[in-house]
Each structure stands twice: as C-alpha cells, then as structure tokens.
C-alpha atoms as a PDB file:
ATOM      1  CA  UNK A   1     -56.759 -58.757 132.002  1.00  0.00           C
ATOM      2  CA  UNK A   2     -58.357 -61.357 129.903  1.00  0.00           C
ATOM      3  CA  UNK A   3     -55.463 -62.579 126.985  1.00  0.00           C
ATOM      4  CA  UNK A   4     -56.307 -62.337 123.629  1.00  0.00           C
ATOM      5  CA  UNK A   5     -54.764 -65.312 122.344  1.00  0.00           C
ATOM      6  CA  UNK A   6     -55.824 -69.242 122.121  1.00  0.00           C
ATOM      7  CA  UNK A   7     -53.446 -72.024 123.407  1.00  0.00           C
ATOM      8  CA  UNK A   8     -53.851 -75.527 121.924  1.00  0.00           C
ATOM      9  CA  UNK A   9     -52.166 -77.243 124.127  1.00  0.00           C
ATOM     10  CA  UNK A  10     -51.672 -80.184 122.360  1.00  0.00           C
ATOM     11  CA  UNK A  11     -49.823 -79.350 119.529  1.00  0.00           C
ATOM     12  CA  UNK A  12     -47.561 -77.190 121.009  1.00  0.00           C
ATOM     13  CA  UNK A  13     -48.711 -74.279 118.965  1.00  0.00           C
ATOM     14  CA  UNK A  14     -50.629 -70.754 119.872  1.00  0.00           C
ATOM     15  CA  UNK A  15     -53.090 -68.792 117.873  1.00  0.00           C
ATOM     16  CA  UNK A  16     -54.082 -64.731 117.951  1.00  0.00           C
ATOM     17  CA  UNK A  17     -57.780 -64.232 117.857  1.00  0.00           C
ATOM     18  CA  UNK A  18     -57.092 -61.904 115.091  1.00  0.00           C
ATOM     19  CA  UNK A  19     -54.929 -64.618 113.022  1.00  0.00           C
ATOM     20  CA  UNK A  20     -57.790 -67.397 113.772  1.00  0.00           C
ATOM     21  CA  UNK A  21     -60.201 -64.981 112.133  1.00  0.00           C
ATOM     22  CA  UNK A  22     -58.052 -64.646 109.015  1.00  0.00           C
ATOM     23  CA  UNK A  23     -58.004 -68.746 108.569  1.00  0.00           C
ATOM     24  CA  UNK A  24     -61.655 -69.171 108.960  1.00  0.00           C
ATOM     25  CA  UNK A  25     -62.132 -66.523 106.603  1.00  0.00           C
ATOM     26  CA  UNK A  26     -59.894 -67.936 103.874  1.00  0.00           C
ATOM     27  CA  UNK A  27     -61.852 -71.303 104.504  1.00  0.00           C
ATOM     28  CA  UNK A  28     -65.060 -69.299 104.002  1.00  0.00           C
ATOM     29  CA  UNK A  29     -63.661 -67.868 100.286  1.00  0.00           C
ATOM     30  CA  UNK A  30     -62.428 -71.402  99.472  1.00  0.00           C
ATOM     31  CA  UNK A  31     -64.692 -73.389  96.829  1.00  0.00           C
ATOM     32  CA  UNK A  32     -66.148 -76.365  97.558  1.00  0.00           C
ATOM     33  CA  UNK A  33     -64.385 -79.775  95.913  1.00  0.00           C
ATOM     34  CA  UNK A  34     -66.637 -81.365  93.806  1.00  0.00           C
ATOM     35  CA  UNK A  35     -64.911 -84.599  93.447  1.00  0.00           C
ATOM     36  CA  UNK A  36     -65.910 -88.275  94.155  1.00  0.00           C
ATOM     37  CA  UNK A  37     -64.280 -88.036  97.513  1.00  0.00           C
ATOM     38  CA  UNK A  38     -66.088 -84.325  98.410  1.00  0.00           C
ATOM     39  CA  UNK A  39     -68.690 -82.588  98.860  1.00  0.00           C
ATOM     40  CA  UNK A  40     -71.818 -83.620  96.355  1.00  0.00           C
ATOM     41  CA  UNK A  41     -72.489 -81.108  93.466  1.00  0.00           C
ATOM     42  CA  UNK A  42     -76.454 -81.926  93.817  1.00  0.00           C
ATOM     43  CA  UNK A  43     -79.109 -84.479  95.488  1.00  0.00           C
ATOM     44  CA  UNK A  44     -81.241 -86.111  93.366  1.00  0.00           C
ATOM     45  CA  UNK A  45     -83.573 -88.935  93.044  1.00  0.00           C
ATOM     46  CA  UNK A  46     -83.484 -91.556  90.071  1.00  0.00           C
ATOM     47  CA  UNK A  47     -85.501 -94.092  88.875  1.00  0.00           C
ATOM     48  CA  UNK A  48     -83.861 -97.195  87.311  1.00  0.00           C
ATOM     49  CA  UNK A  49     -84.927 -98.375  83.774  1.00  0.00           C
ATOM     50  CA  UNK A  50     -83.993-101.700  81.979  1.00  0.00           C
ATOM     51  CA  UNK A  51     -81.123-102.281  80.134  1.00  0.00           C
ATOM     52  CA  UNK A  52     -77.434-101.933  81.484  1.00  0.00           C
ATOM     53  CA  UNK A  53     -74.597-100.015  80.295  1.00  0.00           C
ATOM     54  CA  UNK A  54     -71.950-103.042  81.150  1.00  0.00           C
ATOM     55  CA  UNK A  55     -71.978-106.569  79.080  1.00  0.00           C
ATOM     56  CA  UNK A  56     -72.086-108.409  81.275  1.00  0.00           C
ATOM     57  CA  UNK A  57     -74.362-106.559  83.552  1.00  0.00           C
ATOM     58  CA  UNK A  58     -72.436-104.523  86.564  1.00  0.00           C
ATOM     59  CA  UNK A  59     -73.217-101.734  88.694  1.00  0.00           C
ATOM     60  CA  UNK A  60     -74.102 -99.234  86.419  1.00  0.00           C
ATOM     61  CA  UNK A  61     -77.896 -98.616  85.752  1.00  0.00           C
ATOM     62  CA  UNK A  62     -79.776 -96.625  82.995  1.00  0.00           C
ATOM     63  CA  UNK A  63     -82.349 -94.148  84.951  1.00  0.00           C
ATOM     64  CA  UNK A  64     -83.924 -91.000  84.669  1.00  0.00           C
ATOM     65  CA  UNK A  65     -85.180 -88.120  87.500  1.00  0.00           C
ATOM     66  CA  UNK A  66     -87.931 -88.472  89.665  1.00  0.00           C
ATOM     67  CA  UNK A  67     -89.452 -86.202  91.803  1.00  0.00           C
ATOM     68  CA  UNK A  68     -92.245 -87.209  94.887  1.00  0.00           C
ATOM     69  CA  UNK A  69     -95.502 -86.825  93.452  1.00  0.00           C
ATOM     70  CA  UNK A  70     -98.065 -87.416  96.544  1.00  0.00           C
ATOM     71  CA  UNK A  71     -99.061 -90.656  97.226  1.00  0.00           C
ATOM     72  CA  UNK A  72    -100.918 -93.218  95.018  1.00  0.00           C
ATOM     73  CA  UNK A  73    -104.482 -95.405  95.866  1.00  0.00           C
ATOM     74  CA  UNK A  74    -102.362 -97.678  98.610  1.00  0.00           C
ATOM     75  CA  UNK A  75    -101.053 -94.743 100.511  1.00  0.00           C
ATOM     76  CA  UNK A  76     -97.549 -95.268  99.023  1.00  0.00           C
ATOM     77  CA  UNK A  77     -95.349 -92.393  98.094  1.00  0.00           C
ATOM     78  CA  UNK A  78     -95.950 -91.782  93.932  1.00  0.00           C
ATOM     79  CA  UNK A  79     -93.107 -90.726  91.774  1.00  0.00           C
ATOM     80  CA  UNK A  80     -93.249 -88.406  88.515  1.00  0.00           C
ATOM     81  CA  UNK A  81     -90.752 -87.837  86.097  1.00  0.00           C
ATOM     82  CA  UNK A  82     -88.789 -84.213  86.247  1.00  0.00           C
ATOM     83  CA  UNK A  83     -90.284 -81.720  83.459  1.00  0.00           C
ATOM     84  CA  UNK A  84     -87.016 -81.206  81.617  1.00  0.00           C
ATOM     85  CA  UNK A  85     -85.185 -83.465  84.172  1.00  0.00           C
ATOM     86  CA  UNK A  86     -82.444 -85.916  83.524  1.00  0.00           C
ATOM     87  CA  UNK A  87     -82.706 -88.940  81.371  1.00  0.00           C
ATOM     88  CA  UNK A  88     -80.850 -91.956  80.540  1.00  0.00           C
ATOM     89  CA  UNK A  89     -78.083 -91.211  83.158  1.00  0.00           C
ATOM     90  CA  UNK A  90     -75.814 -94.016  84.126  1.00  0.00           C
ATOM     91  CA  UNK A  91     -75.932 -94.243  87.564  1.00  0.00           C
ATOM     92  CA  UNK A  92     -73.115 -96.563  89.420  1.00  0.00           C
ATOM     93  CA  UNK A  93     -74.574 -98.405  92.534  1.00  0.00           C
ATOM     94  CA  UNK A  94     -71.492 -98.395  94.888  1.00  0.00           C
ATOM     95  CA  UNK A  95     -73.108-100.858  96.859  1.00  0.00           C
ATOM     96  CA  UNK A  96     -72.451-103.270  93.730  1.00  0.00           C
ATOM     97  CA  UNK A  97     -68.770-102.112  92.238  1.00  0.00           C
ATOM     98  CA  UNK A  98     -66.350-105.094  91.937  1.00  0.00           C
ATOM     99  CA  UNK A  99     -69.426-107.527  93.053  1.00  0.00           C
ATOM    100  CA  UNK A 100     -70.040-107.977  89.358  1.00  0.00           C
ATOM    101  CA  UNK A 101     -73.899-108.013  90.555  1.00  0.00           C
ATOM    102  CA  UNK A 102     -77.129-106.420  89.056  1.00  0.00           C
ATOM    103  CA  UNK A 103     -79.623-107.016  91.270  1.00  0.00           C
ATOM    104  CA  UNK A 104     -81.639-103.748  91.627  1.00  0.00           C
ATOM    105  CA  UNK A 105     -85.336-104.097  90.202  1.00  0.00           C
ATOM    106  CA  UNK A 106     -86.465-102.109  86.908  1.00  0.00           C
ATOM    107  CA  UNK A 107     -88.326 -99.139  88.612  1.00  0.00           C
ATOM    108  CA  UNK A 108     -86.221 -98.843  91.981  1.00  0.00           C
ATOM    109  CA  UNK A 109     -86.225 -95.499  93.177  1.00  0.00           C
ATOM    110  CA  UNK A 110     -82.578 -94.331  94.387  1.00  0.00           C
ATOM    111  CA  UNK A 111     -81.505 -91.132  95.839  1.00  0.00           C
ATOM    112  CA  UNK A 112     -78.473 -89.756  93.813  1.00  0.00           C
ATOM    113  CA  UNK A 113     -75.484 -87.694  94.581  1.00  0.00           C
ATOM    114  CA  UNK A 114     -74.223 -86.032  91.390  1.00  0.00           C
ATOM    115  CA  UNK A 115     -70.818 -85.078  91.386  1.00  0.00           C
ATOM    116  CA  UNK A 116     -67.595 -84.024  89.136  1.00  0.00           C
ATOM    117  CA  UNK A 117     -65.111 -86.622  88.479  1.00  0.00           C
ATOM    118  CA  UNK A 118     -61.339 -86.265  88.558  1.00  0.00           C
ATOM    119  CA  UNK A 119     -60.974 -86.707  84.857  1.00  0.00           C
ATOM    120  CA  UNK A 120     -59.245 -83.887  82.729  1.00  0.00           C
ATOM    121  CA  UNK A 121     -61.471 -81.877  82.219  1.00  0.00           C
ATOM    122  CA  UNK A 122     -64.065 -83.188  84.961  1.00  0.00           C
ATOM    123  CA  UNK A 123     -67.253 -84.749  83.777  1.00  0.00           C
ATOM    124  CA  UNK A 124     -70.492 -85.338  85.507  1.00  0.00           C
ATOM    125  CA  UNK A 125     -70.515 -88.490  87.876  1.00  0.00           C
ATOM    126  CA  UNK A 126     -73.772 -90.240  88.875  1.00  0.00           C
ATOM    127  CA  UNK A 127     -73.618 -91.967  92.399  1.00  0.00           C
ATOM    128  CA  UNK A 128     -76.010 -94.411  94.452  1.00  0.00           C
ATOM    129  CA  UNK A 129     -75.665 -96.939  97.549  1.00  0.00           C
ATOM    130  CA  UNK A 130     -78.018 -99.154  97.466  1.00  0.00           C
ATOM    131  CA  UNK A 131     -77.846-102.545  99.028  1.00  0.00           C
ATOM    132  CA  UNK A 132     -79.136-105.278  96.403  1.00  0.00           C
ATOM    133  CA  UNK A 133     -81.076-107.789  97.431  1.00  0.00           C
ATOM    134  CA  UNK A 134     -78.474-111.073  98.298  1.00  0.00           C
ATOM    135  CA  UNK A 135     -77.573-113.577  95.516  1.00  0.00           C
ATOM    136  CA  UNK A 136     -80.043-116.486  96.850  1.00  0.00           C
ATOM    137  CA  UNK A 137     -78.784-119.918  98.259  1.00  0.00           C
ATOM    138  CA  UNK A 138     -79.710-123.152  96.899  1.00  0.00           C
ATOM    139  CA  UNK A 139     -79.419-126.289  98.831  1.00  0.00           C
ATOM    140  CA  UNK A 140     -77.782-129.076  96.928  1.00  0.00           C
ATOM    141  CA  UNK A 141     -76.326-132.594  97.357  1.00  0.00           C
ATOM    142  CA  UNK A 142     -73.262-134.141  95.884  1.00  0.00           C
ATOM    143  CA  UNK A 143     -72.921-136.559  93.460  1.00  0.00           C
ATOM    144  CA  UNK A 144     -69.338-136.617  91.863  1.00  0.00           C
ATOM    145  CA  UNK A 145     -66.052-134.535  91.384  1.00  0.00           C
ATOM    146  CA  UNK A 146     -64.107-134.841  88.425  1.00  0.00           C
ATOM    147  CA  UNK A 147     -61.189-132.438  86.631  1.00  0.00           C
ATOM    148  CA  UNK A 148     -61.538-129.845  89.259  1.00  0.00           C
ATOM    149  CA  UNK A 149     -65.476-128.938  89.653  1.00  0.00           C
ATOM    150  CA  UNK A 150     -68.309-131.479  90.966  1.00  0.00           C
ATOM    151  CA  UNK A 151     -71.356-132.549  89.635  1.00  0.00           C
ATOM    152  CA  UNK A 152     -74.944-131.865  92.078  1.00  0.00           C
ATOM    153  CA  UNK A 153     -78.203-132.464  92.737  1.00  0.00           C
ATOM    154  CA  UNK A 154     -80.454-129.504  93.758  1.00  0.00           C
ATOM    155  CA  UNK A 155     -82.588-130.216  96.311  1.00  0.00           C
ATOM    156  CA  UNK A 156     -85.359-129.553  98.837  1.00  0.00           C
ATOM    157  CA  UNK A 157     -86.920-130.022 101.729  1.00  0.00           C
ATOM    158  CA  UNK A 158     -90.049-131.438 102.744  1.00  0.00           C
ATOM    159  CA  UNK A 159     -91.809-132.922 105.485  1.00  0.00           C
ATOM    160  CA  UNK A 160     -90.183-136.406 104.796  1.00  0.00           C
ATOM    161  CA  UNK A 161     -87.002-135.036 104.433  1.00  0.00           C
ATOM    162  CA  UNK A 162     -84.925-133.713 101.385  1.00  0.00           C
ATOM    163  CA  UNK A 163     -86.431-134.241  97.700  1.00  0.00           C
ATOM    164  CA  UNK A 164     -84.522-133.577  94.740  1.00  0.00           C
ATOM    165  CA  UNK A 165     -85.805-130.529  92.672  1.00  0.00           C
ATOM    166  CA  UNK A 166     -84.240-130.110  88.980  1.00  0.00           C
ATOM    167  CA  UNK A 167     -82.164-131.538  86.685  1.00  0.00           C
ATOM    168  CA  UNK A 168     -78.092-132.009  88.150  1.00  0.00           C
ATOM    169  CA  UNK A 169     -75.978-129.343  87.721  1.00  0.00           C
ATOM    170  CA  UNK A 170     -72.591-129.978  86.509  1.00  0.00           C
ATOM    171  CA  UNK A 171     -69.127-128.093  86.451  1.00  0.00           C
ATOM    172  CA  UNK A 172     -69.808-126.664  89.730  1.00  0.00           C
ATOM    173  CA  UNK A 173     -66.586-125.104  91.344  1.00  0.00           C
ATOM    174  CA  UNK A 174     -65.783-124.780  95.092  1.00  0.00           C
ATOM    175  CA  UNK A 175     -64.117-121.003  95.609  1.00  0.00           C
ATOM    176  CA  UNK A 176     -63.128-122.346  98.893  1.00  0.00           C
ATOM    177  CA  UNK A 177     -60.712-124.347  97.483  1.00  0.00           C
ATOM    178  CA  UNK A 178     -57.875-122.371  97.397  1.00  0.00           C
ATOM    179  CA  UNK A 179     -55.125-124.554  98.065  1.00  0.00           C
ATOM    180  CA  UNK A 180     -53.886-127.694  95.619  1.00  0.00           C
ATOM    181  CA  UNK A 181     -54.523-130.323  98.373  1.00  0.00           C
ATOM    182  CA  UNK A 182     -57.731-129.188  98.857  1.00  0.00           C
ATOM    183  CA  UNK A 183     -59.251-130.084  95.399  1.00  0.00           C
ATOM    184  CA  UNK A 184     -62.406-132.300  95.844  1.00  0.00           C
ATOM    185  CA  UNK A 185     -62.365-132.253  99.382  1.00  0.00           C
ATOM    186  CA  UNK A 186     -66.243-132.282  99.521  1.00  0.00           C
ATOM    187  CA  UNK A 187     -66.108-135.479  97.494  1.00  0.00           C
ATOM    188  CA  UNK A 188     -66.125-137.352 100.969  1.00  0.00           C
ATOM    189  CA  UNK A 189     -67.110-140.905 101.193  1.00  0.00           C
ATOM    190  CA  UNK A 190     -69.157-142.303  98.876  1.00  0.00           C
ATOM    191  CA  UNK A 191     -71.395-143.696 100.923  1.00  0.00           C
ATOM    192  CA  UNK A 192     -72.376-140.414 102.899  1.00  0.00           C
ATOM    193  CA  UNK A 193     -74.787-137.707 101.814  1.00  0.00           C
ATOM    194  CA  UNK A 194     -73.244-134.414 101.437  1.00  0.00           C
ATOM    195  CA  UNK A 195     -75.571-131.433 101.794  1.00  0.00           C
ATOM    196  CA  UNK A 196     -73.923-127.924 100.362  1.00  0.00           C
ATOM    197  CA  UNK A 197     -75.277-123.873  99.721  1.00  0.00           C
ATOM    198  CA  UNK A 198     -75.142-123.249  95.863  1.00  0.00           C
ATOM    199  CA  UNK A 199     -74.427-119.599  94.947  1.00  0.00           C
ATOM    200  CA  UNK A 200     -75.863-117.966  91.742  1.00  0.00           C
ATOM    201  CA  UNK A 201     -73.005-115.863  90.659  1.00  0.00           C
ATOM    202  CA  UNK A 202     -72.263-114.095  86.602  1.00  0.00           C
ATOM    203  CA  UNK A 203     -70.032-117.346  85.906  1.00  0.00           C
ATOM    204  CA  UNK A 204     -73.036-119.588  87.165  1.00  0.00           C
ATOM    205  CA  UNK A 205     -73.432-121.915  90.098  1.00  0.00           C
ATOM    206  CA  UNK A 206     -70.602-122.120  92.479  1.00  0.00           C
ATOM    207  CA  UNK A 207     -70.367-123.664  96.271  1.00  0.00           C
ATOM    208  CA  UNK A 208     -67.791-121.252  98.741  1.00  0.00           C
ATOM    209  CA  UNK A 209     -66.651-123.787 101.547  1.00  0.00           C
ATOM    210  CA  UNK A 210     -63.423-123.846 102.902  1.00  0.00           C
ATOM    211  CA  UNK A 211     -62.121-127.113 104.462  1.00  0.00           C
ATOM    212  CA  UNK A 212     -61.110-126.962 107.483  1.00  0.00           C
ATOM    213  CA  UNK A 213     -57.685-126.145 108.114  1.00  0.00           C
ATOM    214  CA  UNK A 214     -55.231-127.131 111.018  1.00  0.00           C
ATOM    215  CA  UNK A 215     -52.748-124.051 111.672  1.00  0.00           C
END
C-alpha cells in the first residue's frame, strides 16, 4: 500500500498530503508584499526628462510614461506618451544610488518597476537599473604637489607622442592616498614624466592610484 505521507529527509521532519495541501493553500490566500524588497506592484516604461530632483544632481530622474508606438523612418522602436499616463515621476536609477552620478541622457527610455515603500503609510516608489554610461578618463601629466592635491597637465596623444591639450588643472586630489605617508607619492622625481587617468567626478577632477604597498 502506497503511504500517504511525504518524508523530507533532510530536516528531520514529515508532512501528510492532506497538511501540505492546507500550507499551499494558505500561501495561495496570502497577499502579495509590495515592498522595495518584493514583488513589483506594476511594470512600466519611462522616459527621462531634464531637470533633477537632487542639488547636486543624483540618481533620481524626472520622467513621464511611455508606451511602444511602432517603429519610426530608421526602423527603430518609436515611443508615445501614455493618454492619461504618469508624469513628472521621480524615478531612482539604482544603478546610480550612493555613486553621486547623473549620467543618463534626456530622453532615455527605462523600464520601471513601481512599487510601495515601507513608509507609514506606504507611498508609491519609482524604480530603474540602468547602467550609466562610465565617468570618462583623461590622460594627464604631472607638474607639482603642494598642501595635499597636485597641479596637471591634460594631455594627448599623437603620432609624435603626447601633446598637451588645455589649460593645467590645479587642486587635483589622489583618492588613493589613503594613508599619511603616502601624500604626494606621485610627485616622483623631478626629472621624470609622470603619466596619470584623471576622473571627472561631482567634486571635479580627481586621480585614484594607490601606491604600492609592501604587506
């Protein structure tokens, strides 16, 4: 005779068919959690417009709904606005939060997962990952450190070699240097060329080397 109850091995713990019934049917009754960390209320698609709710800019963007709206003279996929859709919703890039970035173009097209916060009482939550295009990297030389931050010369290169391009910068901080005996390491001899990646960041121009470290 076949049994009529489950073993799960594992955990020690056994199961009638009858009582396995009754748990997937309270799941079944149970609501959904519309929370950041659940299941998303709705899918939507967004369109960004210009402006930002953050000063200085973040990684929340003003947009309003979009739906597909065939495709235009190139063959690309058009977009229309919703009749009686969404507008002016702040939607928060994840891909972005605590980058202090704004890179997404006016116009980008993101697809949306609106949600309920955990706030008391819950309010409407606007959500998009979208990877930004990277903060670009400038190629610059050294000229001089001073009081904690150095003073360079953009540059770039040609056929002959590198050619300087722009003014100097100055008050340009190393984040690599992290540790007090580190300060001005790049200064290196003055004699030698030293070539280094400049990073555009909200504060302005910074260089991220670490020196090297013996452990």
């Amino acid at each position: 005779m076949a049994s009529d109850r489950l073993k799960a091995d594992r955990d020690g713990v056994r199961l009638d068919r009858a009582e396995g019934r009754e748990v997937e049917s309270a799941r079944a009754k149970s609501p959904p959690e519309f929370t950041p960390g659940g299941s998303a209320f709705r899918i939507l698609w967004c369109r960004t417009k210009s402006g930002s709710p953050g000063d200085p800019p973040d990684e929340r963007y003003f947009a309003d709904e979009v739906l597909p709206d065939g495709a235009d003279e190139g063959g690309h996929l058009a977009w229309a606005a919703v009749p009686g859709g969404l507008e002016d919703i702040v939607v928060h890039n994840v891909a972005e939060a605590g980058r202090e970035t704004h890179l997404l173009e006016e116009g980008t097209v993101l697809r949306v997962e609106e949600r309920l916060d955990g706030s008391a009482p819950p309010e409407m939550v606007y959500l998009a990952q979208a990877e930004a295009a990277s903060t670009p990297a400038h190629l610059a030389r050294i000229i001089a450190y001073e009081s904690g931050a150095y003073t360079v010369q953009p540059v770039r290169r040609e056929a002959g070699g590198f050619v300087n391009d722009g003014p100097e910068i100055e008050g340009v901080v190393n984040l690599g240097e992290i540790q007090p005996d580190e300060e001005g390491y790049l200064a290196g001899p003055a004699a030698a060329d030293r070539y280094v990646p400049l990073i555009e960041t909200p504060a302005g121009w910074a260089i991220i080397l670490h020196p090297p470290r013996m452990v």
